[in-house]
Protein backbone atom coordinates (compact mmCIF):
# COMPACT_ATOMS: atom_id res chain seq x y z
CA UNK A 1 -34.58 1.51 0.66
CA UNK A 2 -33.33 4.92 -0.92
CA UNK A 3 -35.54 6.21 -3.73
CA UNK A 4 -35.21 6.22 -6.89
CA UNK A 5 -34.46 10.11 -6.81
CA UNK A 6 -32.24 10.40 -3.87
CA UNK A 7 -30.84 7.26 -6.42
CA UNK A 8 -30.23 9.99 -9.59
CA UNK A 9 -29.26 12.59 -6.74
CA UNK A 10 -25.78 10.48 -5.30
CA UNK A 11 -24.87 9.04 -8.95
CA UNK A 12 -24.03 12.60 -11.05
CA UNK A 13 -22.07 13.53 -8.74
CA UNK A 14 -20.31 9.93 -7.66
CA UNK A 15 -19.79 9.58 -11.35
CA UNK A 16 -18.18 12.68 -12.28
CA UNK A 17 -15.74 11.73 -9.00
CA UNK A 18 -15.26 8.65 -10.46
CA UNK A 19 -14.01 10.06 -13.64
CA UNK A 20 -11.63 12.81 -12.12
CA UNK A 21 -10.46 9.56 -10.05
CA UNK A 22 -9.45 7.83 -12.84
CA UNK A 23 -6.02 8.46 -12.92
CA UNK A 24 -4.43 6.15 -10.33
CA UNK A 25 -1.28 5.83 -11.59
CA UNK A 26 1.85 8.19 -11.73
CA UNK A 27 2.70 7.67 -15.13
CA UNK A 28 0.74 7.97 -17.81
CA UNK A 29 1.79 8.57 -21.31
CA UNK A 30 -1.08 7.49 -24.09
CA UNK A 31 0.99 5.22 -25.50
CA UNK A 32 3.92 3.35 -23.70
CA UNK A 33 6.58 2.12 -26.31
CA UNK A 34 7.70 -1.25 -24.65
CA UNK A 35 11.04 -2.45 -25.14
CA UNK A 36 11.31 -6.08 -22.94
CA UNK A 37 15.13 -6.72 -22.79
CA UNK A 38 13.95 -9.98 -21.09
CA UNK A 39 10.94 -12.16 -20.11
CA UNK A 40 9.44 -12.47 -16.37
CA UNK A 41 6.24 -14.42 -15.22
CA UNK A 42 3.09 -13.33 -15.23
CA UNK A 43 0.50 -15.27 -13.88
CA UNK A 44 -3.22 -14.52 -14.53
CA UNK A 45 -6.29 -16.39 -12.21
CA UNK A 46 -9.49 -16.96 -14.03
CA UNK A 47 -12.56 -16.87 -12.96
CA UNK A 48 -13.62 -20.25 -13.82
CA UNK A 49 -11.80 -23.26 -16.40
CA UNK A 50 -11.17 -21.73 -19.68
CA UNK A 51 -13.67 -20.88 -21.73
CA UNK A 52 -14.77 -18.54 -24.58
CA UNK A 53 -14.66 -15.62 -22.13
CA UNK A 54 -11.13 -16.07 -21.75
CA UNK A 55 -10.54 -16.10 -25.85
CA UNK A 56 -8.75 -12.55 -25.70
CA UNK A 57 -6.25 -14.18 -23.20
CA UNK A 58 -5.40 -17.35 -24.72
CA UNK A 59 -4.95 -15.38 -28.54
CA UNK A 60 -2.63 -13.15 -27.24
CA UNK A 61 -0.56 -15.90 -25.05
CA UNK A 62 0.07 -18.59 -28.26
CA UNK A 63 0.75 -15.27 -30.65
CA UNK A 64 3.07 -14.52 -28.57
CA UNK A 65 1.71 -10.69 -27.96
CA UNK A 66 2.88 -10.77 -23.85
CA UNK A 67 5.83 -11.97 -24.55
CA UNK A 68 6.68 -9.04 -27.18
CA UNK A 69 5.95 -6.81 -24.18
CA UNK A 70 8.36 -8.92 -21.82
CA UNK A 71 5.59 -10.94 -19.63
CA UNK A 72 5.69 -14.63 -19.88
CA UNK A 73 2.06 -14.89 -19.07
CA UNK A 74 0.25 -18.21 -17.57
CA UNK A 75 -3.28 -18.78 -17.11
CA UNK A 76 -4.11 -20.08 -13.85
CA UNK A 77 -7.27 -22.14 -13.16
CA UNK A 78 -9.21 -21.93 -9.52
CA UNK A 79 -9.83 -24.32 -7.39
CA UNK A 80 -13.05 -22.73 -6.93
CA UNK A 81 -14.93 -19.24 -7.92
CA UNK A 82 -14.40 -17.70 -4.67
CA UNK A 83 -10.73 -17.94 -4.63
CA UNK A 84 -9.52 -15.58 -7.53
CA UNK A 85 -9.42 -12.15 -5.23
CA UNK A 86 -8.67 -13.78 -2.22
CA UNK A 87 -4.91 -15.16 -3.62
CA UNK A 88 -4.53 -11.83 -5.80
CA UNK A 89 -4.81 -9.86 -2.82
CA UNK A 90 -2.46 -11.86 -0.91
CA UNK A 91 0.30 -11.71 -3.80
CA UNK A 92 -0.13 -15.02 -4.78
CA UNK A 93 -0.99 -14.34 -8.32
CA UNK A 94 -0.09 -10.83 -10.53
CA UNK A 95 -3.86 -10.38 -11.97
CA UNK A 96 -7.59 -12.30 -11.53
CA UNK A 97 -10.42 -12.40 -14.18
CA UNK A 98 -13.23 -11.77 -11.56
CA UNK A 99 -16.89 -10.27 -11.49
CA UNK A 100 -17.70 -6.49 -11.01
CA UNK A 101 -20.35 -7.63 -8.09
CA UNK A 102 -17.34 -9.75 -6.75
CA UNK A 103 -15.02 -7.16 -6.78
CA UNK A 104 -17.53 -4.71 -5.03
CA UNK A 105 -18.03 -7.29 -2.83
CA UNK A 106 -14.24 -7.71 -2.38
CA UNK A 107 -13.38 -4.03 -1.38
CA UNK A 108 -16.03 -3.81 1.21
CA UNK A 109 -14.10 -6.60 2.61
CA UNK A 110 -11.27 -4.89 3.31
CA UNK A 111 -9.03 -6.35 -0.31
CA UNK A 112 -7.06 -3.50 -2.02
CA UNK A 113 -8.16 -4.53 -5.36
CA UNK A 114 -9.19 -2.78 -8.07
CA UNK A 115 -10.26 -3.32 -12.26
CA UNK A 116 -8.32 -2.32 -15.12
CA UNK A 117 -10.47 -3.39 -17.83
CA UNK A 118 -13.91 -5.12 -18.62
CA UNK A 119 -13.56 -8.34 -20.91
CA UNK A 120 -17.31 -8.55 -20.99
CA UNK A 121 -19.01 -5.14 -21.28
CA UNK A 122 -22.59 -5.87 -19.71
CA UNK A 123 -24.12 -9.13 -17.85
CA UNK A 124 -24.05 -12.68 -18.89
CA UNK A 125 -26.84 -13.65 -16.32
CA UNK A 126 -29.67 -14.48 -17.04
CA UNK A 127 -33.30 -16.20 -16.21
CA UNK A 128 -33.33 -19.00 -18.05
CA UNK A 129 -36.54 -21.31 -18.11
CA UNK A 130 -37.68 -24.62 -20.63
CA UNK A 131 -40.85 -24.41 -22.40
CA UNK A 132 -42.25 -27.45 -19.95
CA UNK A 133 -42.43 -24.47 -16.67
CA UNK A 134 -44.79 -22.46 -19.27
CA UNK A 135 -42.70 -19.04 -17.86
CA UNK A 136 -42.43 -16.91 -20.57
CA UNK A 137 -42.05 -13.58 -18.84
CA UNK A 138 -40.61 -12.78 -15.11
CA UNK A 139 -44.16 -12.45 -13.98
CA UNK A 140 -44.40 -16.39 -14.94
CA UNK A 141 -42.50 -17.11 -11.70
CA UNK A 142 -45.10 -16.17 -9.62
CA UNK A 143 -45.25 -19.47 -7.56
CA UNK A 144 -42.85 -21.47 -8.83
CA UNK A 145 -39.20 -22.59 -7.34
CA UNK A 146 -36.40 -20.65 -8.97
CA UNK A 147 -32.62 -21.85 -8.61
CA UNK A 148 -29.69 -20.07 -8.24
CA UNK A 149 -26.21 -20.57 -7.34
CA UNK A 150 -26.42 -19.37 -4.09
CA UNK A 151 -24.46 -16.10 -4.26
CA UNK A 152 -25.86 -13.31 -2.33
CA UNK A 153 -26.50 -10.91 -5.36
CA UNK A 154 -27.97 -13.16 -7.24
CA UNK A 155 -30.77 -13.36 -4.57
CA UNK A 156 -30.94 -9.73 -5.03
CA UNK A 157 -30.89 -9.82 -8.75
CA UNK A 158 -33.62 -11.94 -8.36
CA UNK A 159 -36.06 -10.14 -5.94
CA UNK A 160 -34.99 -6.96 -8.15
CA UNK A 161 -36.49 -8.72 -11.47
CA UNK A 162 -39.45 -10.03 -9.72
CA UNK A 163 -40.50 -6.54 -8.39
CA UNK A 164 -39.83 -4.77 -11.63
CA UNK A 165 -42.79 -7.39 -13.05
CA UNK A 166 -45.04 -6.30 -10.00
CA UNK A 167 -44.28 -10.12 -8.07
CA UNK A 168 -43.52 -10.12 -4.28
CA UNK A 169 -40.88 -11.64 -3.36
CA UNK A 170 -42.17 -14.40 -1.08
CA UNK A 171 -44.24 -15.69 -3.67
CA UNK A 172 -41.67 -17.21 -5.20
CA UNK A 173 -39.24 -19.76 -3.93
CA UNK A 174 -35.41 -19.75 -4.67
CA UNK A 175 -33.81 -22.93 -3.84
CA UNK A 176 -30.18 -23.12 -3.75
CA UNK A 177 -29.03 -25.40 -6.61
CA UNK A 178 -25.50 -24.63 -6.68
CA UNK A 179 -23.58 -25.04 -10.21
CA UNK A 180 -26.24 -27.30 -11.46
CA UNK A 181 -28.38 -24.83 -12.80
CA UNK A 182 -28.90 -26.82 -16.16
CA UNK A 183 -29.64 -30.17 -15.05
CA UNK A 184 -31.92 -28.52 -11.94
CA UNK A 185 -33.81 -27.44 -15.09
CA UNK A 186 -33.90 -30.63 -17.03
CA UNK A 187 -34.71 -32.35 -14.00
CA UNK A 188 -38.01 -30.50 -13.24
CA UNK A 189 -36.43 -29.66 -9.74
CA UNK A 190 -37.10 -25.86 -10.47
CA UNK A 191 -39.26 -24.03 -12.96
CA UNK A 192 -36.36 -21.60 -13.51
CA UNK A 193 -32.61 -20.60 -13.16
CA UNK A 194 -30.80 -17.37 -11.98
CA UNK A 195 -27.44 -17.35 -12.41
CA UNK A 196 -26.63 -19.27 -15.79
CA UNK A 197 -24.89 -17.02 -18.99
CA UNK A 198 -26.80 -16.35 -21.97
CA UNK A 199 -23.56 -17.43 -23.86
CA UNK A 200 -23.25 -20.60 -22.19
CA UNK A 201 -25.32 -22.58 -20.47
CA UNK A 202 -27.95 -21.05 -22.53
CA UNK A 203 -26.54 -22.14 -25.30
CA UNK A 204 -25.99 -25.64 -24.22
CA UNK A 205 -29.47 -25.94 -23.85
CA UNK A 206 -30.08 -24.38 -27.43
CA UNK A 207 -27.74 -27.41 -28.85
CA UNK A 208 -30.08 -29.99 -26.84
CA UNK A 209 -33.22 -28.31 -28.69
CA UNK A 210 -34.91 -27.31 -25.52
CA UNK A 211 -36.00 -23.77 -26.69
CA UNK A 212 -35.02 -22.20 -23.90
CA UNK A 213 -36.56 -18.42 -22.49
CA UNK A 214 -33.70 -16.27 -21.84
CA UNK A 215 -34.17 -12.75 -20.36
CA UNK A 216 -30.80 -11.32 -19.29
CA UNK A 217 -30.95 -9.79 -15.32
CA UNK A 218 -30.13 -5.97 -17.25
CA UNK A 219 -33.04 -6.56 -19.30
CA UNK A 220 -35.37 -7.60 -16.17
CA UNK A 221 -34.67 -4.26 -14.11
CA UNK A 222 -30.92 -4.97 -12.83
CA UNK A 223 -28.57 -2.30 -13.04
CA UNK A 224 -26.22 -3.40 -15.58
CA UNK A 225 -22.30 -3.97 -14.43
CA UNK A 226 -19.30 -5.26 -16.78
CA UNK A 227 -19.69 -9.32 -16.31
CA UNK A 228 -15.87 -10.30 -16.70
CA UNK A 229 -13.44 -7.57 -15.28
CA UNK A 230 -9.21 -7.80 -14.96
CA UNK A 231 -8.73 -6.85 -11.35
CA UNK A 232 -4.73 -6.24 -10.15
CA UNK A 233 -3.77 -4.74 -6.48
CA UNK A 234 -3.87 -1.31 -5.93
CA UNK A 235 -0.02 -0.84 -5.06
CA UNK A 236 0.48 -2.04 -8.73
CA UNK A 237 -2.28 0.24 -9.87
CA UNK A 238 -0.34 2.98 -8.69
CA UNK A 239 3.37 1.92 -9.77
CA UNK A 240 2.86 -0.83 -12.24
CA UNK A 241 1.18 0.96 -14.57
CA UNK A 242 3.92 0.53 -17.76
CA UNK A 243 3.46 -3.18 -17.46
CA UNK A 244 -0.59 -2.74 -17.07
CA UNK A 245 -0.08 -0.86 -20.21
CA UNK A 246 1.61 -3.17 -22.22
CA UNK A 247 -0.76 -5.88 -20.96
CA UNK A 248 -3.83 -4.53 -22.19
CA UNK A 249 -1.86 -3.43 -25.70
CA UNK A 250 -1.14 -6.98 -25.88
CA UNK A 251 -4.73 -8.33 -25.13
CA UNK A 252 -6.50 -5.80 -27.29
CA UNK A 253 -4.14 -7.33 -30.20
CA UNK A 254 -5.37 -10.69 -29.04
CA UNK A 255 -8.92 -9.91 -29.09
CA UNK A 256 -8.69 -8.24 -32.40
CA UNK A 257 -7.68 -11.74 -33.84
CA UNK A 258 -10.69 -13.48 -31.79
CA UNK A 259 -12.82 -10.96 -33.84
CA UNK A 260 -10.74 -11.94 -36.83
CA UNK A 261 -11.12 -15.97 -36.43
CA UNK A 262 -13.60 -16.98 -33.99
CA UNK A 263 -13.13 -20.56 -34.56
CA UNK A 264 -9.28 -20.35 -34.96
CA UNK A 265 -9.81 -18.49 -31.19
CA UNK A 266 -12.29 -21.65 -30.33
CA UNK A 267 -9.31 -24.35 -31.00
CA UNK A 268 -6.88 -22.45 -28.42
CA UNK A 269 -9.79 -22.69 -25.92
CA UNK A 270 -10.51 -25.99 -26.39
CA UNK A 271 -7.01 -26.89 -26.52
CA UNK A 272 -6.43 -25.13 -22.96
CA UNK A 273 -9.16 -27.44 -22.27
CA UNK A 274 -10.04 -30.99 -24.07
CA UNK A 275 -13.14 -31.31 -21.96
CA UNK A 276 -14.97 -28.69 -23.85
CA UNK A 277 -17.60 -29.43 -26.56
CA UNK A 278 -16.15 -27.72 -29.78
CA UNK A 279 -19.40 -26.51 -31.43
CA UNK A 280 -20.63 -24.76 -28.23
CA UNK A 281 -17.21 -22.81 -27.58
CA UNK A 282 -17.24 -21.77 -31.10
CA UNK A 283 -21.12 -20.32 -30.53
CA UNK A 284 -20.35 -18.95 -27.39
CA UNK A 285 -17.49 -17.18 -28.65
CA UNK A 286 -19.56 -15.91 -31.22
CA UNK A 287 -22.01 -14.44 -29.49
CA UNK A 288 -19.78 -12.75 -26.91
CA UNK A 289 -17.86 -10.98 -28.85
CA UNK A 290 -20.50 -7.80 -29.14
CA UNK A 291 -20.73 -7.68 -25.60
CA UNK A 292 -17.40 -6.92 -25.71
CA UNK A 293 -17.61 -3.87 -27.76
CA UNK A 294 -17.54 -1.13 -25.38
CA UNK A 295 -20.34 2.00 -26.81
CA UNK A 296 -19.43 5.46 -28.20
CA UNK A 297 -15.92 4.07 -29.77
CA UNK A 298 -14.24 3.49 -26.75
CA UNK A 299 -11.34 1.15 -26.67
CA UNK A 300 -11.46 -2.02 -25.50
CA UNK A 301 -12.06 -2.84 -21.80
CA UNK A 302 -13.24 0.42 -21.03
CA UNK A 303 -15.40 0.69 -18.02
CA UNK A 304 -18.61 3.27 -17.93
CA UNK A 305 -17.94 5.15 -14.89
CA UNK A 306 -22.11 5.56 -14.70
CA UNK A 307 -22.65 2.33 -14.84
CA UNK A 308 -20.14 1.92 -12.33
CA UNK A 309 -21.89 3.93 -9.47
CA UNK A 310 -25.05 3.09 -10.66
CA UNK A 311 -24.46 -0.78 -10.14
CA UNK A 312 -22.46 -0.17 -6.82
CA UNK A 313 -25.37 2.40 -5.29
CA UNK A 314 -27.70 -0.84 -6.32
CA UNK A 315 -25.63 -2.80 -3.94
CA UNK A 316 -25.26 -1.11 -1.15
CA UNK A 317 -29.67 -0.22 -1.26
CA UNK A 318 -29.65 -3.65 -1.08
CA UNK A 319 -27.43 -4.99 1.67
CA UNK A 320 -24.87 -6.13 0.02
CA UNK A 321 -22.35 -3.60 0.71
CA UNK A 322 -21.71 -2.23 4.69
CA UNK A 323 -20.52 0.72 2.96
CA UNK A 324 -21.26 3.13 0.10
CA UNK A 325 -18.60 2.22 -2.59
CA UNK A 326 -19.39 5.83 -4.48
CA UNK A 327 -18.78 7.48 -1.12
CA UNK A 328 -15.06 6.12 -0.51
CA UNK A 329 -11.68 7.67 -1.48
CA UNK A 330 -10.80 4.82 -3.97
CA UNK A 331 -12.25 4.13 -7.16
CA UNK A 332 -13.02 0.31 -7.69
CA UNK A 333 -11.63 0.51 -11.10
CA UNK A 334 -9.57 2.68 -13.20
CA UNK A 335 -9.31 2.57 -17.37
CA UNK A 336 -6.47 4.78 -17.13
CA UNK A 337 -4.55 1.40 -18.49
CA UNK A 338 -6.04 0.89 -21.72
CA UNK A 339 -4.80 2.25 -25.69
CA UNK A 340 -5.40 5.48 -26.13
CA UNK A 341 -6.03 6.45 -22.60
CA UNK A 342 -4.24 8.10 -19.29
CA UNK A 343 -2.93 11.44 -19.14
């Protein structure tokens, strides 16, 4: 592993290329005036079934914001998690809701991808533990059987947060518990979870009155990294970027009325989907919305270029990455889309 100088050495100066790489697009007026003489799809993947995350999206759709700007826009569910970036890179859908590890992840792959905006300004996941496992700090694992999801970074989230608290590794177990990170708590199977959101399942377990510990992975010695990001090819980074424009004007409008009415936002999502339980959308909205504020009076969806490199060199130290993502031509996101911004 790097140290943590040679660490502050490569991200000043992979940041400040980051921010001179911004600009990925020809055009670039600061604000596009959209006139839509007529309506075309637009079809948007999520990352998951609608939820409060998705609250910005589903505003602007029923007020009609996309369609003022000439996109008929659908929400697309996945089949699974892992399919979002695959089927935007292969044309099959026009944007994906996806995660910045994912989309690191993605373009070390080989996928011309690249993010626009961050829904969710900093991470959702978190170690989450009940008061029965008697963990009320990281250094509580120490011995115990930790579940996670699976996912490759979350394996290195979690040997990252045990060695900040001064715990090997391979004194803990992980055990591979797939989505069923609640009920592998609840069960007894594990002491603890990796990989559940702090406005979610979190919350569901708040509801149950199981007084959960919650320590988010940025508070336990993680990097942080935007959560939620809108990722679109990078051909229609370069050329599309009146329509990217008028997307994110739209959204923005869309999550100004979320801010507005959070429970007028929580009917659309449970109306997108029935299955939902009301009281814990509403909540989880609630709580989200101030991780979506981005810091120093940015607009909304901007990404931190720092944080950017920082999180991506964090990667790569770990094996996650084959290559150095602050090293390569290509930025792996742009905010030259949002209000206010581009050249």
């Amino acid at each position: 592993m790097r140290s943590r100088r040679s660490l502050t050495r490569r991200i000043a100066p992979a940041a400040a290329a980051l921010a001179c790489a911004l600009l990925l697009a020809a055009c670039g007026e600061k604000q596009d005036v959209i006139s839509p003489t007529s309506q075309h799809p637009f079809s948007v993947m999520l990352d998951w079934f609608p939820n409060a995350d998705h609250a910005a999206l589903f505003d602007a759709i029923d007020h009609g914001y996309f369609k003022a700007a000439g996109m008929e826009v659908h929400a697309v569910t996945p089949s699974e998690s892992a399919e979002p970036l695959k089927l935007l890179a292969a044309g099959k859908v026009d944007m994906a809701i996806s995660y910045e590890p994912e989309v690191l992840t993605a373009r070390d792959q080989g996928l011309k991808v690249v993010s626009i905006a961050a829904l969710v300004q900093r991470p959702l996941t978190s170690i989450i533990a009940l008061p029965a496992s008697h963990v009320h700090s990281v250094a509580d694992l120490a011995g115990k059987q930790v579940g996670t999801a699976g996912i490759p970074y979350q394996a290195a989230e979690l040997h990252t947060a045990l060695q900040s608290a001064g715990v090997s590794p391979s004194k803990v177990t992980e055990v591979n518990v797939g989505f069923n990170l609640v009920q592998s708590m609840l069960s007894g199977r594990v002491a603890a979870t990796l990989g559940g959101f702090w406005n979610y399942e979190a919350i569901q377990l708040e509801l149950m009155h199981r007084h959960p510990l919650v320590i988010p992975v940025d508070k336990a010695g993680v990097p942080t990294y935007d959560e939620l990001v809108l990722v679109v090819r990078e051909d229609e980074a370069r050329h599309g970027g009146r329509e990217l424009r008028a997307f994110l004007q739209a959204l923005t409008h869309g999550e100004n009325d979320v801010r507005s009415d959070p429970a007028a936002a929580a009917a659309l999502i449970q109306k997108a989907n029935p299955s939902l339980e009301p009281k814990l959308e509403r909540i989880s909205i609630e709580r989200t919305l101030p991780a979506s504020v981005p810091s120093g009076g940015k607009p909304y969806g901007w990404q931190q270029p720092v944080a950017w490199a920082r999180f991506g060199e964090w990667m790569y130290e770990k094996g996650l990455l084959k290559q150095d993502p602050n090293a390569q031509g290509m930025p792996p996101f742009t905010n030259e889309y949002l209000p206010g911004q581009g050249i």
